[in-house]
PDB file of N, CA and C in Angstrom:
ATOM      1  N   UNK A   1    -184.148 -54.410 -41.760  1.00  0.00           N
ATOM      2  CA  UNK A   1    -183.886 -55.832 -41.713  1.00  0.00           C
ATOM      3  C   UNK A   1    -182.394 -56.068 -41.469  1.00  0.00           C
ATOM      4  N   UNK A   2    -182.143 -57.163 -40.399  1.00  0.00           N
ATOM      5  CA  UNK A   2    -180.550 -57.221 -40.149  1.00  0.00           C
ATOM      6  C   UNK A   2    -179.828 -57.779 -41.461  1.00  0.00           C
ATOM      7  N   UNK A   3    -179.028 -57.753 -41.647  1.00  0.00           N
ATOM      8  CA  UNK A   3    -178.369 -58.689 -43.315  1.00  0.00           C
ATOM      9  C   UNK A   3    -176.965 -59.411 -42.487  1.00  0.00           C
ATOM     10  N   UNK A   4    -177.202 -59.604 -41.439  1.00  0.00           N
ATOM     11  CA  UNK A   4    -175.756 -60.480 -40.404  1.00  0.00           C
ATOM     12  C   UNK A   4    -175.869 -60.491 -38.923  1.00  0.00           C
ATOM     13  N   UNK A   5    -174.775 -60.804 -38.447  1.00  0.00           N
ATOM     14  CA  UNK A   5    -174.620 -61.071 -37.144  1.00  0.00           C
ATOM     15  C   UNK A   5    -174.227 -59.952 -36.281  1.00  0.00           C
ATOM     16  N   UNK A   6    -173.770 -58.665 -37.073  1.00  0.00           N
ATOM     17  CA  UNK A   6    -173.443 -57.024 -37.288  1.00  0.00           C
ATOM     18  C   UNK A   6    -173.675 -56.058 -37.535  1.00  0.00           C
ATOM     19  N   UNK A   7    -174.167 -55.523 -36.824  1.00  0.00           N
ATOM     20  CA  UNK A   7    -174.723 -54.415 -37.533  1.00  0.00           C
ATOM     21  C   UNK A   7    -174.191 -53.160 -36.899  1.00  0.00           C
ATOM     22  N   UNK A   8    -175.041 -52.033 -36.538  1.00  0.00           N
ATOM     23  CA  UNK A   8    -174.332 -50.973 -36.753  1.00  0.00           C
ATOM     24  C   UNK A   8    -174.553 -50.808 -34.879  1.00  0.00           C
ATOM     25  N   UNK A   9    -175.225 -51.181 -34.527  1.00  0.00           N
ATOM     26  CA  UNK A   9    -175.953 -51.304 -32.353  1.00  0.00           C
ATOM     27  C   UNK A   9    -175.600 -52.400 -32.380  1.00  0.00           C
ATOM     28  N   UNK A  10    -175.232 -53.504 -32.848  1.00  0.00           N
ATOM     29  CA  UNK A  10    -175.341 -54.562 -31.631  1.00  0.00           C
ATOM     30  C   UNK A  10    -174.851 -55.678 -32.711  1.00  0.00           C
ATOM     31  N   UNK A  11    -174.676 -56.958 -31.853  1.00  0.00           N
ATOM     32  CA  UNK A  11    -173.648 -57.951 -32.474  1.00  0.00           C
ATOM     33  C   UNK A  11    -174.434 -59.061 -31.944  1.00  0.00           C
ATOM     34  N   UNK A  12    -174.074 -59.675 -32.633  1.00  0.00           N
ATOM     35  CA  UNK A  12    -175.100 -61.598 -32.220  1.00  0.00           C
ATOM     36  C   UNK A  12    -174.335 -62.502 -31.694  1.00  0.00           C
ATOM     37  N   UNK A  13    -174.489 -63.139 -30.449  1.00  0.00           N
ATOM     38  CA  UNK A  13    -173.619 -64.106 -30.268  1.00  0.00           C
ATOM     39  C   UNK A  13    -174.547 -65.462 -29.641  1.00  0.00           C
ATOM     40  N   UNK A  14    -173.894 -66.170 -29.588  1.00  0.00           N
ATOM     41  CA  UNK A  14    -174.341 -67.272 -29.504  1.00  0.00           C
ATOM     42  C   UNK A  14    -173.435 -68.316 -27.857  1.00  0.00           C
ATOM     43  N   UNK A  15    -174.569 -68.737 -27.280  1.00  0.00           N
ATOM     44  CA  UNK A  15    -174.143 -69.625 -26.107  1.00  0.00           C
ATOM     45  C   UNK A  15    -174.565 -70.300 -25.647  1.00  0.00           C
ATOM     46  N   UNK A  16    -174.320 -71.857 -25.353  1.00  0.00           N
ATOM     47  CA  UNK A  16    -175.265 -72.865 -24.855  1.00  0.00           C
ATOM     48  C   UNK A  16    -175.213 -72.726 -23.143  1.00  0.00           C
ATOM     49  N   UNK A  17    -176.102 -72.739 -22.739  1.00  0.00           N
ATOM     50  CA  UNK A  17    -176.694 -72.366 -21.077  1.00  0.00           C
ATOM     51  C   UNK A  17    -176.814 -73.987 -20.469  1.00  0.00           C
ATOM     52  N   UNK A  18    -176.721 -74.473 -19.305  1.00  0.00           N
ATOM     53  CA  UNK A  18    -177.243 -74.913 -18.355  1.00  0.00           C
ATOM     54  C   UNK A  18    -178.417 -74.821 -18.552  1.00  0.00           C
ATOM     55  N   UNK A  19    -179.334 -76.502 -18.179  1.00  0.00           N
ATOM     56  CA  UNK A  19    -180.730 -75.600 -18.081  1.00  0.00           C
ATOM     57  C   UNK A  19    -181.091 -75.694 -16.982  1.00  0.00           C
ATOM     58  N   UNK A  20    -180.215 -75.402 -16.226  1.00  0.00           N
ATOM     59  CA  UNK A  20    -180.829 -74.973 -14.416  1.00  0.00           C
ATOM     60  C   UNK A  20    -180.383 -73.289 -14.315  1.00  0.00           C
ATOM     61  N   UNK A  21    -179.400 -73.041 -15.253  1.00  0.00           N
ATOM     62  CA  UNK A  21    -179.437 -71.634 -15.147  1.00  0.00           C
ATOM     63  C   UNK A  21    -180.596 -70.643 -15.955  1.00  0.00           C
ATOM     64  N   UNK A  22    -180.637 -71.163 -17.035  1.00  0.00           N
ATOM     65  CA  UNK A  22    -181.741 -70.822 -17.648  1.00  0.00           C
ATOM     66  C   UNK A  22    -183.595 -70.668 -16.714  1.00  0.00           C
ATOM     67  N   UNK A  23    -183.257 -71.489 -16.040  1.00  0.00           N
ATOM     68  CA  UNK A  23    -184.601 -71.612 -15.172  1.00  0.00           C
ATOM     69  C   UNK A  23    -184.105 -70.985 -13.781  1.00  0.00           C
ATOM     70  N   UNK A  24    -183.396 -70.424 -13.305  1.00  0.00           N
ATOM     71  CA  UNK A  24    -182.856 -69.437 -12.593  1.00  0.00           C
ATOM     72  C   UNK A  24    -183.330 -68.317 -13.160  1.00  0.00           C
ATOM     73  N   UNK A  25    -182.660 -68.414 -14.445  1.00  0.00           N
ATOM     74  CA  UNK A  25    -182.835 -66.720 -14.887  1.00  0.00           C
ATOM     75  C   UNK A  25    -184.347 -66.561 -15.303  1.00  0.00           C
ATOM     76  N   UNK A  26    -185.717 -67.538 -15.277  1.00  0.00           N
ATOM     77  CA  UNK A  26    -186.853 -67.070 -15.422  1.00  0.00           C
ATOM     78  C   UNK A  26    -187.482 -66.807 -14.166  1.00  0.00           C
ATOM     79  N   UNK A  27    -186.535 -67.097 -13.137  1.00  0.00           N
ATOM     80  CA  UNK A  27    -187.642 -67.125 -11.929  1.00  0.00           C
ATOM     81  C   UNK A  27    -187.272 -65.341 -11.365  1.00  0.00           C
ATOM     82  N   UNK A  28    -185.934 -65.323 -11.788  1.00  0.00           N
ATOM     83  CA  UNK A  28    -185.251 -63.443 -10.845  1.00  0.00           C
ATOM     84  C   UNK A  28    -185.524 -62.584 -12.141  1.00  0.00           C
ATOM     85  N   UNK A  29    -185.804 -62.650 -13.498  1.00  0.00           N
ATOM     86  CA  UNK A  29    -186.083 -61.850 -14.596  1.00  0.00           C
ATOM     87  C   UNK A  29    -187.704 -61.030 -14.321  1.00  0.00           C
ATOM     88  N   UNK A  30    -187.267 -59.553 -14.176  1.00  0.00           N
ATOM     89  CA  UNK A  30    -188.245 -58.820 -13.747  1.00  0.00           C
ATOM     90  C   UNK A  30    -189.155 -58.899 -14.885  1.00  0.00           C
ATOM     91  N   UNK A  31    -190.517 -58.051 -14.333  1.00  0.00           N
ATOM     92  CA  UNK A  31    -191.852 -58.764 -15.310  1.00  0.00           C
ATOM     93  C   UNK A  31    -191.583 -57.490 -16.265  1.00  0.00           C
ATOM     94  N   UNK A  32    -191.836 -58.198 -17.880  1.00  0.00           N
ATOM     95  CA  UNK A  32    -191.225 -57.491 -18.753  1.00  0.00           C
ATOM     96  C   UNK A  32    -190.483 -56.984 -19.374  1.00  0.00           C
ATOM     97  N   UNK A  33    -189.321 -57.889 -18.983  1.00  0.00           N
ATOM     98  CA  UNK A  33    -187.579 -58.028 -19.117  1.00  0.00           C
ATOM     99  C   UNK A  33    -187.870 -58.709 -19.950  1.00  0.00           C
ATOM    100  N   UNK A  34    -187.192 -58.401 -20.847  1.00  0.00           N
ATOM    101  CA  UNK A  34    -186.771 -59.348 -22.267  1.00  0.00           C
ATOM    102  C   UNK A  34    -185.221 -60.548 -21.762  1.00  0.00           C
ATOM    103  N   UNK A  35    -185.196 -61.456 -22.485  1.00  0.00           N
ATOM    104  CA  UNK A  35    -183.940 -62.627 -21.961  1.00  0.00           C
ATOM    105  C   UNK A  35    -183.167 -61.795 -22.251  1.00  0.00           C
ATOM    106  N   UNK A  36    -182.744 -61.210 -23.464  1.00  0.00           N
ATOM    107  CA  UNK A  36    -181.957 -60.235 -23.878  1.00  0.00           C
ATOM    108  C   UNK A  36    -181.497 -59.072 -22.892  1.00  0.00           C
ATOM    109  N   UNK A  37    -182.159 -58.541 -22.317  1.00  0.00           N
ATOM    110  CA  UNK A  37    -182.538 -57.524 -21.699  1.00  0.00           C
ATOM    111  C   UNK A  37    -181.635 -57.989 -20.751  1.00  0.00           C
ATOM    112  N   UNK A  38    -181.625 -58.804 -20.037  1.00  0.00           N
ATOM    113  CA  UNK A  38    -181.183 -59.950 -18.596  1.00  0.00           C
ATOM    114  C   UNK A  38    -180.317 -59.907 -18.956  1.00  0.00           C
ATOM    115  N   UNK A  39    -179.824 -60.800 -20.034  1.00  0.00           N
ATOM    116  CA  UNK A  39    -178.016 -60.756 -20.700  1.00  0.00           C
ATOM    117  C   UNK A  39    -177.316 -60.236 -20.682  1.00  0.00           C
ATOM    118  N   UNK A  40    -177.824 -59.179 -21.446  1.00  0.00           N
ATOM    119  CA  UNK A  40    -177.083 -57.441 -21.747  1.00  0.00           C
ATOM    120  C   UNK A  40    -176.477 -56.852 -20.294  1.00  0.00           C
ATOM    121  N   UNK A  41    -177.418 -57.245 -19.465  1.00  0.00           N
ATOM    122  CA  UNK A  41    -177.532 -56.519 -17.649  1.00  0.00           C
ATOM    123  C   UNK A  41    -176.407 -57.053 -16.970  1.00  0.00           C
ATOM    124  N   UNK A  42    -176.274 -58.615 -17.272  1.00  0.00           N
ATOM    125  CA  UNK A  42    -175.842 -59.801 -16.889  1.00  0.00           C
ATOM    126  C   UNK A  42    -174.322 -59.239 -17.225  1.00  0.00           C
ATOM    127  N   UNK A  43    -174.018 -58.974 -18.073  1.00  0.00           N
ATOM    128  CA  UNK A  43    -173.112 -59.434 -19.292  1.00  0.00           C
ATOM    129  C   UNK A  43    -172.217 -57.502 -18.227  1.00  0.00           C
ATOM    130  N   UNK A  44    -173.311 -56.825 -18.493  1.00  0.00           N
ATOM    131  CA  UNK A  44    -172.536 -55.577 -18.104  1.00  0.00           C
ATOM    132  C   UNK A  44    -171.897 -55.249 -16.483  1.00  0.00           C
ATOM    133  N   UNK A  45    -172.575 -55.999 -16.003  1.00  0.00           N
ATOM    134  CA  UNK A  45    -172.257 -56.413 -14.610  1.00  0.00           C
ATOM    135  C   UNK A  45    -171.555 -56.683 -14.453  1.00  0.00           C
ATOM    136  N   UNK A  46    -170.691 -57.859 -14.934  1.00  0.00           N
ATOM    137  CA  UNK A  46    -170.103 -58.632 -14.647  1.00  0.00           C
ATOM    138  C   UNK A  46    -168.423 -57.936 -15.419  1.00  0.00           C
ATOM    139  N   UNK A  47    -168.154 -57.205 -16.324  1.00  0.00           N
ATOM    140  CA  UNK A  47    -167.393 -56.315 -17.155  1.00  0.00           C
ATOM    141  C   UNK A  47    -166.959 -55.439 -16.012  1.00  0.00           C
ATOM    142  N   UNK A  48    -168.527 -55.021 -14.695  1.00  0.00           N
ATOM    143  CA  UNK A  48    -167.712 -54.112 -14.143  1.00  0.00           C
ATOM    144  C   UNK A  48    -166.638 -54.397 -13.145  1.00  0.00           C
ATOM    145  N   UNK A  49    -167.907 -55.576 -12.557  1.00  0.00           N
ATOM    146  CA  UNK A  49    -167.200 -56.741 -11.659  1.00  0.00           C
ATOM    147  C   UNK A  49    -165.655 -56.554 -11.526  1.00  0.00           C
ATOM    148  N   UNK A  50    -164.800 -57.192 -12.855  1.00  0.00           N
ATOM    149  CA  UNK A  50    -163.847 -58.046 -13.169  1.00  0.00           C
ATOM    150  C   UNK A  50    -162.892 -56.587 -13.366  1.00  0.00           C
ATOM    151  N   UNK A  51    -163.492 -55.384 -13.482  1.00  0.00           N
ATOM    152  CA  UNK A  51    -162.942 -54.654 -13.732  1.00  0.00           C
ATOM    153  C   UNK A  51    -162.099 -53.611 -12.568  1.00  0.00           C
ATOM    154  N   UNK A  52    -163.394 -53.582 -11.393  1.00  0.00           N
ATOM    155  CA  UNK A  52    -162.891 -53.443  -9.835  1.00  0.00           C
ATOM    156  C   UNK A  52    -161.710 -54.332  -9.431  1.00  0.00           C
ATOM    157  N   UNK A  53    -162.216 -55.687  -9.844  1.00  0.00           N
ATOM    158  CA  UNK A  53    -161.120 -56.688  -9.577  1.00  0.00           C
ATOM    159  C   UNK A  53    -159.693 -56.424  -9.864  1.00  0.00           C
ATOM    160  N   UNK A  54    -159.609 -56.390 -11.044  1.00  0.00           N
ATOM    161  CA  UNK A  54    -158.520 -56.062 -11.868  1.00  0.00           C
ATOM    162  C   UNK A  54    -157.884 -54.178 -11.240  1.00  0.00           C
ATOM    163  N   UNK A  55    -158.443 -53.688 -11.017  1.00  0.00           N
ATOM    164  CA  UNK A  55    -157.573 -52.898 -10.464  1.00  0.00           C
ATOM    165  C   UNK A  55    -156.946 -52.531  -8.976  1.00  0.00           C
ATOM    166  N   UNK A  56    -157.782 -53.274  -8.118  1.00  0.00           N
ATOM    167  CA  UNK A  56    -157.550 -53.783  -6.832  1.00  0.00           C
ATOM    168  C   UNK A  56    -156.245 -54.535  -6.256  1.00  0.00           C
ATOM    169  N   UNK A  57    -156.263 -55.315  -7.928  1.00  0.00           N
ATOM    170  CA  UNK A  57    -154.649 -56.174  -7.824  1.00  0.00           C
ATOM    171  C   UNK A  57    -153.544 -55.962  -8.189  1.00  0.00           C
TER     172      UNK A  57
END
């Protein structure tokens, strides 16, 4: 059982969405993808993204 927002894998956060993005992200979310799942993907992508970026400049 979690006892917080912390634990020992993973951290909780919280974000209010668009709800045109939200309905974006149900239409390209592969079958059996968790929202989570999408996020996490989303979220790591985009880390690498900024990260190419950042050394480019």
């Amino acid at each position: 059982m979690a006892t917080g927002t912390k634990n020992e894998k993973s951290q909780k956060i919280q974000a209010r969405v668009p709800h045109e993005v939200v309905e974006a992200m149900g239409q390209v979310k592969l079958e059996g993808e968790s929202t989570g799942q999408f996020i996490v993907t989303a979220i790591q992508t985009e880390i690498k993204r900024r990260q190419r970026k950042g050394s480019k400049e």
